[in-house]
N, C-alpha and C. Protein backbone atom coordinates (compact mmCIF):
# COMPACT_ATOMS: atom_id res chain seq x y z
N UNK A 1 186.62 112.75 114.81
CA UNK A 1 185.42 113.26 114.16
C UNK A 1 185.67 113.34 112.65
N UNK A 2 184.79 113.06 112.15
CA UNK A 2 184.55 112.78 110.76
C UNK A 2 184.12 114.17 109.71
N UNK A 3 184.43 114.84 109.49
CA UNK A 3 184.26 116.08 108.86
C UNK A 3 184.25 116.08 107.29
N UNK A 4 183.29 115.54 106.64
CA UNK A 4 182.72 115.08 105.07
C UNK A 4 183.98 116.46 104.30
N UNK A 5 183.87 117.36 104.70
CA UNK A 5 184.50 118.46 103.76
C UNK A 5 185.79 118.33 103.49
N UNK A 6 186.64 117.70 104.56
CA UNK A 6 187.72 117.71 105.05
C UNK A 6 188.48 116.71 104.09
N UNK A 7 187.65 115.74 103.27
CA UNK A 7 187.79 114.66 102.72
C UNK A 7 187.33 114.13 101.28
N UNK A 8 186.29 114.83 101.09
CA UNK A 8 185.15 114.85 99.47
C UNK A 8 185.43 116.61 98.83
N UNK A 9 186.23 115.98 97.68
CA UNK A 9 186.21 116.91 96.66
C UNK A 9 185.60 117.14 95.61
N UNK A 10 184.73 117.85 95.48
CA UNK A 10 183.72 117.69 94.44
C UNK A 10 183.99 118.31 93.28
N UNK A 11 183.14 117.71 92.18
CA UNK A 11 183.88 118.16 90.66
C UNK A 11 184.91 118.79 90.38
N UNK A 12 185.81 117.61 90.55
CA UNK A 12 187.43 117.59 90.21
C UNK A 12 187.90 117.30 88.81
N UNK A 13 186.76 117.04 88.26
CA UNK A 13 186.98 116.76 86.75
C UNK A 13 185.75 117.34 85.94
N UNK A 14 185.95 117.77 85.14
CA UNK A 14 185.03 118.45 84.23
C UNK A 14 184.29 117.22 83.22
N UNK A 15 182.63 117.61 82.94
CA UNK A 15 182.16 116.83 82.14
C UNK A 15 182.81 116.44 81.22
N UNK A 16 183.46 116.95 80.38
CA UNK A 16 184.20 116.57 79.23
C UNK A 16 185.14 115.89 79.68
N UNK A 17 185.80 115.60 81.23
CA UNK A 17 186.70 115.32 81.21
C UNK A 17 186.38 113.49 81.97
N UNK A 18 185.28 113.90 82.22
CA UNK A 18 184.54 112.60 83.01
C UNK A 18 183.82 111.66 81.47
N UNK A 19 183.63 112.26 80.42
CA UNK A 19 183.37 111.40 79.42
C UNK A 19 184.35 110.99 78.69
N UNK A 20 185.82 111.86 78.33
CA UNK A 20 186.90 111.26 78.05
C UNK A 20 187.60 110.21 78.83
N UNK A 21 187.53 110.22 80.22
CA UNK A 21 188.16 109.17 80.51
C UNK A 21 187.11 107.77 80.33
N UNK A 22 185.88 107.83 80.42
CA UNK A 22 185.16 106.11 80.43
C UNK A 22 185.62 106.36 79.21
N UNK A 23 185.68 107.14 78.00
CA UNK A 23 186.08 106.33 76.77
C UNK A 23 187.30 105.79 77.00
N UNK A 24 188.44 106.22 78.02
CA UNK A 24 189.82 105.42 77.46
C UNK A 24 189.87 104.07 78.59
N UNK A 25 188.76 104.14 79.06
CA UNK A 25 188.63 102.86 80.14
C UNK A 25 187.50 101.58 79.07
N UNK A 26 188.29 100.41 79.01
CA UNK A 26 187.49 99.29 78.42
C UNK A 26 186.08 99.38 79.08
N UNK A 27 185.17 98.68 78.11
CA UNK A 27 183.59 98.69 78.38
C UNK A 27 183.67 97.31 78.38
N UNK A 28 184.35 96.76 79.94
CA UNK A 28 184.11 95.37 80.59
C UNK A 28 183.51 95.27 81.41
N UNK A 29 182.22 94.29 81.17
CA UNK A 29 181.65 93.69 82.48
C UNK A 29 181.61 92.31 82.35
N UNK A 30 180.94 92.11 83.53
CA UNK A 30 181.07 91.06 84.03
C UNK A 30 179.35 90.51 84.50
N UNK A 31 178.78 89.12 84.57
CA UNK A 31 177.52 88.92 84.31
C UNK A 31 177.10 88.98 85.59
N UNK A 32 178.47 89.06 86.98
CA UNK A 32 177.36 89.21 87.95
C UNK A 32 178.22 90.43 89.23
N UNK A 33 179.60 90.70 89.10
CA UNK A 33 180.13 91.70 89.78
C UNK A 33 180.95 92.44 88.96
N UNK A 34 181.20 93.58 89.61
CA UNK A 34 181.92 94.43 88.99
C UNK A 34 183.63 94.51 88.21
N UNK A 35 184.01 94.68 87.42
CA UNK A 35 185.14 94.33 86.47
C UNK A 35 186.25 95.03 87.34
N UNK A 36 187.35 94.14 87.71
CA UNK A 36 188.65 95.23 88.31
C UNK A 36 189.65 95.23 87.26
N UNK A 37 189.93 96.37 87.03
CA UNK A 37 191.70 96.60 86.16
C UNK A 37 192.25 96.87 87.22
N UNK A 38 193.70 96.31 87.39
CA UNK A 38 194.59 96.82 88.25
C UNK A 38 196.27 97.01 87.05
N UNK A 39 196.45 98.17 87.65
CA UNK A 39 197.80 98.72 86.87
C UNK A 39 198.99 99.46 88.15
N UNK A 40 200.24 98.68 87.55
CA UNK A 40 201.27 99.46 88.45
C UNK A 40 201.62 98.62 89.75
N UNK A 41 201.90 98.32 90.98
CA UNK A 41 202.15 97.55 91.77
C UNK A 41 201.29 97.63 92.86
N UNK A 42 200.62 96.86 92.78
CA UNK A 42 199.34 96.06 93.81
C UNK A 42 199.57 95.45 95.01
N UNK A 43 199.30 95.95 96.01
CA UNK A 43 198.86 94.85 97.42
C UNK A 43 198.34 93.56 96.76
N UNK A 44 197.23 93.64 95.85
CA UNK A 44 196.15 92.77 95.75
C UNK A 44 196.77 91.78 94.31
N UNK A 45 196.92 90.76 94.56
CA UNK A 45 197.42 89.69 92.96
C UNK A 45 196.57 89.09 92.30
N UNK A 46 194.97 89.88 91.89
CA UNK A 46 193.87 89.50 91.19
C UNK A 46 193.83 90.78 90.08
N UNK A 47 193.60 90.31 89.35
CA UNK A 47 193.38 90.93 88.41
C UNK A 47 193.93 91.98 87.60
N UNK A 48 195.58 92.21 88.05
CA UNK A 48 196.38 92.52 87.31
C UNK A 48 196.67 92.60 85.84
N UNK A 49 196.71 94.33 85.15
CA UNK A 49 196.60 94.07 83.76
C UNK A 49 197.98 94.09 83.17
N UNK A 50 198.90 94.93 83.80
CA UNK A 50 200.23 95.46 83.18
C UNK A 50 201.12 95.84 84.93
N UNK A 51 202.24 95.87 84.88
CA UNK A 51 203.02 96.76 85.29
C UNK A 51 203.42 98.42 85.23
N UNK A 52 202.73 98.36 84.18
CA UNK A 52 202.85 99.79 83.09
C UNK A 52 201.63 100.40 83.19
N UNK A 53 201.35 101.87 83.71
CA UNK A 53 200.17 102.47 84.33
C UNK A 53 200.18 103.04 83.41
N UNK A 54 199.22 103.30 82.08
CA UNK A 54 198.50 103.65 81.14
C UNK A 54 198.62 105.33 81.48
N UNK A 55 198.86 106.18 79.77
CA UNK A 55 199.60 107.68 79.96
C UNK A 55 197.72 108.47 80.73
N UNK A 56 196.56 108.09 80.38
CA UNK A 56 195.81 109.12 81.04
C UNK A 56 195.62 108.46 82.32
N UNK A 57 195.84 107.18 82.93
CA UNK A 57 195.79 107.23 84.74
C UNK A 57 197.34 108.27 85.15
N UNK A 58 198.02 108.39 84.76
CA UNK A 58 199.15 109.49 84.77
C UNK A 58 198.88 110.51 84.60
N UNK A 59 198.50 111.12 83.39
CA UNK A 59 197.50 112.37 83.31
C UNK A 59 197.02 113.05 84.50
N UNK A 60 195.95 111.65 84.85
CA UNK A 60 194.99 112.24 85.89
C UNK A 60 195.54 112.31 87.05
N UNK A 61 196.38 111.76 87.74
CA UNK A 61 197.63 111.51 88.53
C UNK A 61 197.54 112.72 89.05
N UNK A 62 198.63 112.96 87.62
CA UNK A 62 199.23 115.15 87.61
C UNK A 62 198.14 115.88 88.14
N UNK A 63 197.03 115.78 87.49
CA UNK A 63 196.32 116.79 87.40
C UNK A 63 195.00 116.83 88.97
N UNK A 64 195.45 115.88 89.32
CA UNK A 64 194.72 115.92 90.87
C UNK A 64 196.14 115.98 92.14
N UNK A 65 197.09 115.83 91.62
CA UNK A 65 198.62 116.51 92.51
C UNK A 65 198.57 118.09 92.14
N UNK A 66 198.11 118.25 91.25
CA UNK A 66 198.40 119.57 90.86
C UNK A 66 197.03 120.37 91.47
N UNK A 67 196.02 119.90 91.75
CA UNK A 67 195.25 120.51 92.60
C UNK A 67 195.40 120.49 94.15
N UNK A 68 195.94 119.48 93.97
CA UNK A 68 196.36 119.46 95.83
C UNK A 68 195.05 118.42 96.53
N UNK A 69 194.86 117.78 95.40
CA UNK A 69 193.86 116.55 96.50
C UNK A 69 194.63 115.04 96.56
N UNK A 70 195.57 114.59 95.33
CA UNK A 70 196.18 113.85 95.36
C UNK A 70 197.75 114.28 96.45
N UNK A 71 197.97 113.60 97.48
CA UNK A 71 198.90 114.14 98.40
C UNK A 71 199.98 113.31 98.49
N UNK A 72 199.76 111.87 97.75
CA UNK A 72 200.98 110.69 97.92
C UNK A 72 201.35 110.46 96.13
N UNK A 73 202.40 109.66 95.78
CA UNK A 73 202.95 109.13 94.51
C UNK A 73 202.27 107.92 94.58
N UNK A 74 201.03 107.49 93.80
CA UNK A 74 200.16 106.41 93.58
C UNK A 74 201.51 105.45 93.24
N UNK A 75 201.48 104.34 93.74
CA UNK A 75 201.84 102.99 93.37
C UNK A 75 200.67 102.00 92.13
N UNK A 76 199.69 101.90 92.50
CA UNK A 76 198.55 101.41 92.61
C UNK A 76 197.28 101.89 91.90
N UNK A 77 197.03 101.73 90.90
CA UNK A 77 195.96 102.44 89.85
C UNK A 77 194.93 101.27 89.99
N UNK A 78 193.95 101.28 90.28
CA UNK A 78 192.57 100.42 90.34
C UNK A 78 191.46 101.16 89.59
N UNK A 79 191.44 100.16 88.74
CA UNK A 79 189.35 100.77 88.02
C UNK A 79 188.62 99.99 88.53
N UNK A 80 187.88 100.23 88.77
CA UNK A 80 186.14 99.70 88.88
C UNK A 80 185.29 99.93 88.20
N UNK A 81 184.66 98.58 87.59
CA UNK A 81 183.36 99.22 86.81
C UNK A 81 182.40 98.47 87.19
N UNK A 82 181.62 98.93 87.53
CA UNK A 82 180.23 98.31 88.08
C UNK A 82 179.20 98.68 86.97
N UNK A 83 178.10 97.84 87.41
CA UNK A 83 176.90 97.81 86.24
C UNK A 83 176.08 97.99 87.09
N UNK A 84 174.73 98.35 86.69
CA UNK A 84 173.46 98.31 87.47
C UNK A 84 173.25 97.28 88.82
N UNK A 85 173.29 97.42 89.95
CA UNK A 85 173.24 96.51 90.83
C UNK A 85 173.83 95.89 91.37
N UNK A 86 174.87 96.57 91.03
CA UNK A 86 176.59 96.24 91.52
C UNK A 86 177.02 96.68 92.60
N UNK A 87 177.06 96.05 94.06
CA UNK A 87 177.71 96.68 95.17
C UNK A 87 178.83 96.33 95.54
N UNK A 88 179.35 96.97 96.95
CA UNK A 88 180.57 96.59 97.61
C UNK A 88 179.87 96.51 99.15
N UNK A 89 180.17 95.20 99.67
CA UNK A 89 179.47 95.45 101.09
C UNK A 89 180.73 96.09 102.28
N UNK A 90 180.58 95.80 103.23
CA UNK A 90 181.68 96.74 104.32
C UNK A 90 183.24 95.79 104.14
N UNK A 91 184.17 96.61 103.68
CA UNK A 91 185.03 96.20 104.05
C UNK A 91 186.36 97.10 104.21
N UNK A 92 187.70 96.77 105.18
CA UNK A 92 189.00 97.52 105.07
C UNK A 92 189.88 97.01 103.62
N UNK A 93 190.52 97.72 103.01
CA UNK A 93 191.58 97.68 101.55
C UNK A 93 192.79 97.58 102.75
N UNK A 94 193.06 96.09 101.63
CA UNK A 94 194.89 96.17 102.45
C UNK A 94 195.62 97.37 102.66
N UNK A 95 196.31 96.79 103.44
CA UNK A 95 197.61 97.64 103.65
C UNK A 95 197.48 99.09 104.47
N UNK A 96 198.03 100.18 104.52
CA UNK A 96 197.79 101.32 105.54
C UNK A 96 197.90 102.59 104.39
N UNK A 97 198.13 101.99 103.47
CA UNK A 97 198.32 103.32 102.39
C UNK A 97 197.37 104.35 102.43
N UNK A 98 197.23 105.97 102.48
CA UNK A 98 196.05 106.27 101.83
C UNK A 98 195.29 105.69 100.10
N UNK A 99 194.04 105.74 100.56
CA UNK A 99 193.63 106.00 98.87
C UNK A 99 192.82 107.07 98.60
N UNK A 100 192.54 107.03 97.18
CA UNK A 100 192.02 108.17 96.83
C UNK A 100 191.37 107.65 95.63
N UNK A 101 189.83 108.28 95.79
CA UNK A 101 188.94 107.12 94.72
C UNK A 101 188.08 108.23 94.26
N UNK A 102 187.92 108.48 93.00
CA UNK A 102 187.51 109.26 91.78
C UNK A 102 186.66 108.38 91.41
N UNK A 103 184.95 108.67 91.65
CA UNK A 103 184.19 108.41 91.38
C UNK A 103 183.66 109.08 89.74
N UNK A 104 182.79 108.58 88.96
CA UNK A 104 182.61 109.14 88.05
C UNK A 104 181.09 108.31 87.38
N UNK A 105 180.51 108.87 86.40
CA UNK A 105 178.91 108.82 85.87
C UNK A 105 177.91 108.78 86.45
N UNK A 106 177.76 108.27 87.70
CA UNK A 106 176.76 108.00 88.45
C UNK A 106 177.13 108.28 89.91
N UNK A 107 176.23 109.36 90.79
CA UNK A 107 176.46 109.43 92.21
C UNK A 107 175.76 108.49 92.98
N UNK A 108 176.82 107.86 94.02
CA UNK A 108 176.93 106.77 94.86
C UNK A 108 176.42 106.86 96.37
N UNK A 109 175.99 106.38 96.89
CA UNK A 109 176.06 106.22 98.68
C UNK A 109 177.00 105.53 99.51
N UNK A 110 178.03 106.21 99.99
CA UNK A 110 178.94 105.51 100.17
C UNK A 110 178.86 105.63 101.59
N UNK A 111 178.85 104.32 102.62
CA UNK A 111 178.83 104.01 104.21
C UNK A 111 180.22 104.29 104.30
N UNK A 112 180.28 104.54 105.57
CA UNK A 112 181.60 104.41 106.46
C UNK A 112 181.52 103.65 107.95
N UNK A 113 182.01 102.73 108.42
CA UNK A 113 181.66 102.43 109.53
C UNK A 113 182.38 101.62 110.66
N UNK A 114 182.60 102.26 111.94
CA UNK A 114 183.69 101.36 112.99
C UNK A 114 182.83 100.85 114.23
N UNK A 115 182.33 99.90 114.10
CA UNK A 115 181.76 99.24 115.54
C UNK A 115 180.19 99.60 115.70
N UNK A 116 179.58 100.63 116.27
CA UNK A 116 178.06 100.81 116.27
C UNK A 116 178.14 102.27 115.11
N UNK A 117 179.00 102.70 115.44
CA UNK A 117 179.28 104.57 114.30
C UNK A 117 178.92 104.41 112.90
N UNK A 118 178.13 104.49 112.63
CA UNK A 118 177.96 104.89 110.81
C UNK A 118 177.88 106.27 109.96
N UNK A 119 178.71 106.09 108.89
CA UNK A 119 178.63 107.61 108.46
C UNK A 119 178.12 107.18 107.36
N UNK A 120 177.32 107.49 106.66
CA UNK A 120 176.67 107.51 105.26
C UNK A 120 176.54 109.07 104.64
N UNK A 121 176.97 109.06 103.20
CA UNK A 121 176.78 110.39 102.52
C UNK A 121 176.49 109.96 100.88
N UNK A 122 176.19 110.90 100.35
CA UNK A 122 176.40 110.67 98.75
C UNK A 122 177.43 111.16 98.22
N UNK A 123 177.98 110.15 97.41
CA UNK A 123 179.06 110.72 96.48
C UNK A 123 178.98 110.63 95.21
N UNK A 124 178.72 111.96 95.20
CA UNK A 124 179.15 112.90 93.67
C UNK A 124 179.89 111.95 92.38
N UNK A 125 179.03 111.80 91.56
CA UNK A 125 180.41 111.30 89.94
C UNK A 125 181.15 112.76 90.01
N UNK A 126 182.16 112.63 89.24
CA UNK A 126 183.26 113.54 88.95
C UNK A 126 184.17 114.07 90.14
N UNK A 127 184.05 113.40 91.54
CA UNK A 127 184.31 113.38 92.72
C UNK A 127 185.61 112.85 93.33
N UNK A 128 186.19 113.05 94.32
CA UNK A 128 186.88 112.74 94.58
C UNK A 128 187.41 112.49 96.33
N UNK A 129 187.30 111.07 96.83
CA UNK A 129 187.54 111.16 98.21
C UNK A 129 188.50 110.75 98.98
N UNK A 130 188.99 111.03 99.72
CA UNK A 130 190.51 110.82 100.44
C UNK A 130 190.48 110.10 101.49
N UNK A 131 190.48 109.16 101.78
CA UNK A 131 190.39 108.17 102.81
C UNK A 131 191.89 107.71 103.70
N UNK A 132 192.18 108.36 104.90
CA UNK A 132 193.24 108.50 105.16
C UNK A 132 193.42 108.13 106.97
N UNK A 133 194.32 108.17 107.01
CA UNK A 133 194.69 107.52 109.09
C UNK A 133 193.45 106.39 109.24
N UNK A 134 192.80 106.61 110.49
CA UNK A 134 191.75 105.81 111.14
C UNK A 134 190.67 105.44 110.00
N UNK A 135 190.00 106.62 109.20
CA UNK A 135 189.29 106.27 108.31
C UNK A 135 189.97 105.27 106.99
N UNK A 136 190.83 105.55 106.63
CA UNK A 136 191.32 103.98 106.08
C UNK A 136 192.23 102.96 106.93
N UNK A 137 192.08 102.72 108.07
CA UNK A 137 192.61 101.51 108.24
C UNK A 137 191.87 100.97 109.57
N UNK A 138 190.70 101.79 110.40
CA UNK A 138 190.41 101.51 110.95
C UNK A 138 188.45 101.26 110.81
N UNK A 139 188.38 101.80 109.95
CA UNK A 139 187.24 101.94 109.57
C UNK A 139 186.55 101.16 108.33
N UNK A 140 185.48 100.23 108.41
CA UNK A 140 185.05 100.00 107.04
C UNK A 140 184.32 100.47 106.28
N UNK A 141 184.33 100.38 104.69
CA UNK A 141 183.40 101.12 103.84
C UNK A 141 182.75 100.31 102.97
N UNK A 142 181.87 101.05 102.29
CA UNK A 142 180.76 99.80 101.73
C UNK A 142 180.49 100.97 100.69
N UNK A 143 179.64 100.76 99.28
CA UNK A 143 178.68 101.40 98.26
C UNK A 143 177.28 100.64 98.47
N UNK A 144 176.37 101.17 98.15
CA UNK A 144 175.17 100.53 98.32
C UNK A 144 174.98 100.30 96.86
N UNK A 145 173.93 99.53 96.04
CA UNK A 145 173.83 98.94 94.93
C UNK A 145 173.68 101.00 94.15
N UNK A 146 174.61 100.23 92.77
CA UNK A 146 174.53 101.44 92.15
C UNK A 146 173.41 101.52 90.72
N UNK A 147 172.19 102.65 90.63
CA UNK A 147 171.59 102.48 89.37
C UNK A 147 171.96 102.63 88.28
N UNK A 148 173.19 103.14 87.94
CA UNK A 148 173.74 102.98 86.31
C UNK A 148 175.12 102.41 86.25
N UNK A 149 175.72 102.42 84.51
CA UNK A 149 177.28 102.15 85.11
C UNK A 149 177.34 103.13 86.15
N UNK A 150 178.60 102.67 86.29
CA UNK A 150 179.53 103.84 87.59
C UNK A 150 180.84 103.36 86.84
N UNK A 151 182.22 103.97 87.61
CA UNK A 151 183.47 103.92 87.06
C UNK A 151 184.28 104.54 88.42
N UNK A 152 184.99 103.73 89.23
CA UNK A 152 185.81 104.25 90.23
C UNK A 152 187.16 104.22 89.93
N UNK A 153 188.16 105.19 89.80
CA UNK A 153 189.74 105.38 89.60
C UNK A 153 190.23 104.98 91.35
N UNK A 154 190.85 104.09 91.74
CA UNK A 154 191.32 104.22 92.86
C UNK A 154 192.72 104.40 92.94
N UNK A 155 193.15 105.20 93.39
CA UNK A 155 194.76 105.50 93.80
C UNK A 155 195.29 105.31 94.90
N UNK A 156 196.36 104.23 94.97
CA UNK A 156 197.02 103.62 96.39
C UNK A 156 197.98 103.90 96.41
């Protein structure tokens, strides 16, 4: 059973702290999907920027370990930036790792889904969700088209 609370942390970052980070995140898009930075060591060999995970994805690291929602040592720093109309349709993220994805500017609809079961909820900018056991590796997830930027931190 799927228990939304158990998993969505809501405003984990303070406005000020949700406008400081899109400033230290590049204002890249792309003309028809969403821009990936990847930092630090990746499952995935697209779009790799550095080896070297930039001092505020570290920052933010600390400061969501230090609340107790971050529960593993990220390998794996992923941004997302989507633009107006930018989705993700259903799918599983390699590997068995948890992640943990810090949504931010714009709240999202994010599906969850294994076989006929669908979970759909909204997620919060300044948010934070933990996707862990069955729900990340057995389960797929999707965003539905988003109306403004958006900005996802993913931690693997």
């Amino acid at each position: 059973m799927f228990n939304l609370d158990d998993y969505l942390y809501r405003d984990v970052i303070s406005v000020e702290e949700e406008i400081e980070l899109n400033q230290n995140i590049p204002n890249l898009t792309r003309k028809y999907s969403r821009k990936i930075l990847r930092y630090g060591i990746s499952k995935y060999d697209n779009n790799l920027i550095s080896l070297e995970v930039p001092q505020y994805l570290l920052d933010l690291s600390d400061k969501l370990t230090k609340l107790g929602i971050l529960k593993f040592v990220p390998k794996d720093y992923t941004i997302n930036i989507y633009k107006p109309n930018d989705f993700i349709d259903y799918h599983i993220d390699l590997g068995d790792d948890d992640t943990l994805i810090l949504s931010i500017l714009t709240p999202i609809n994010f599906n969850l889904r294994k076989g006929d079961e669908k979970i759909s909820f909204e997620f919060p900018n300044r948010s934070a969700l933990l996707l862990t056991g069955e729900h990340r590796t057995d389960w797929e997830h999707s965003i539905e088209r988003v109306t403004d930027r958006r900005i996802s931190v993913v931690f693997r």
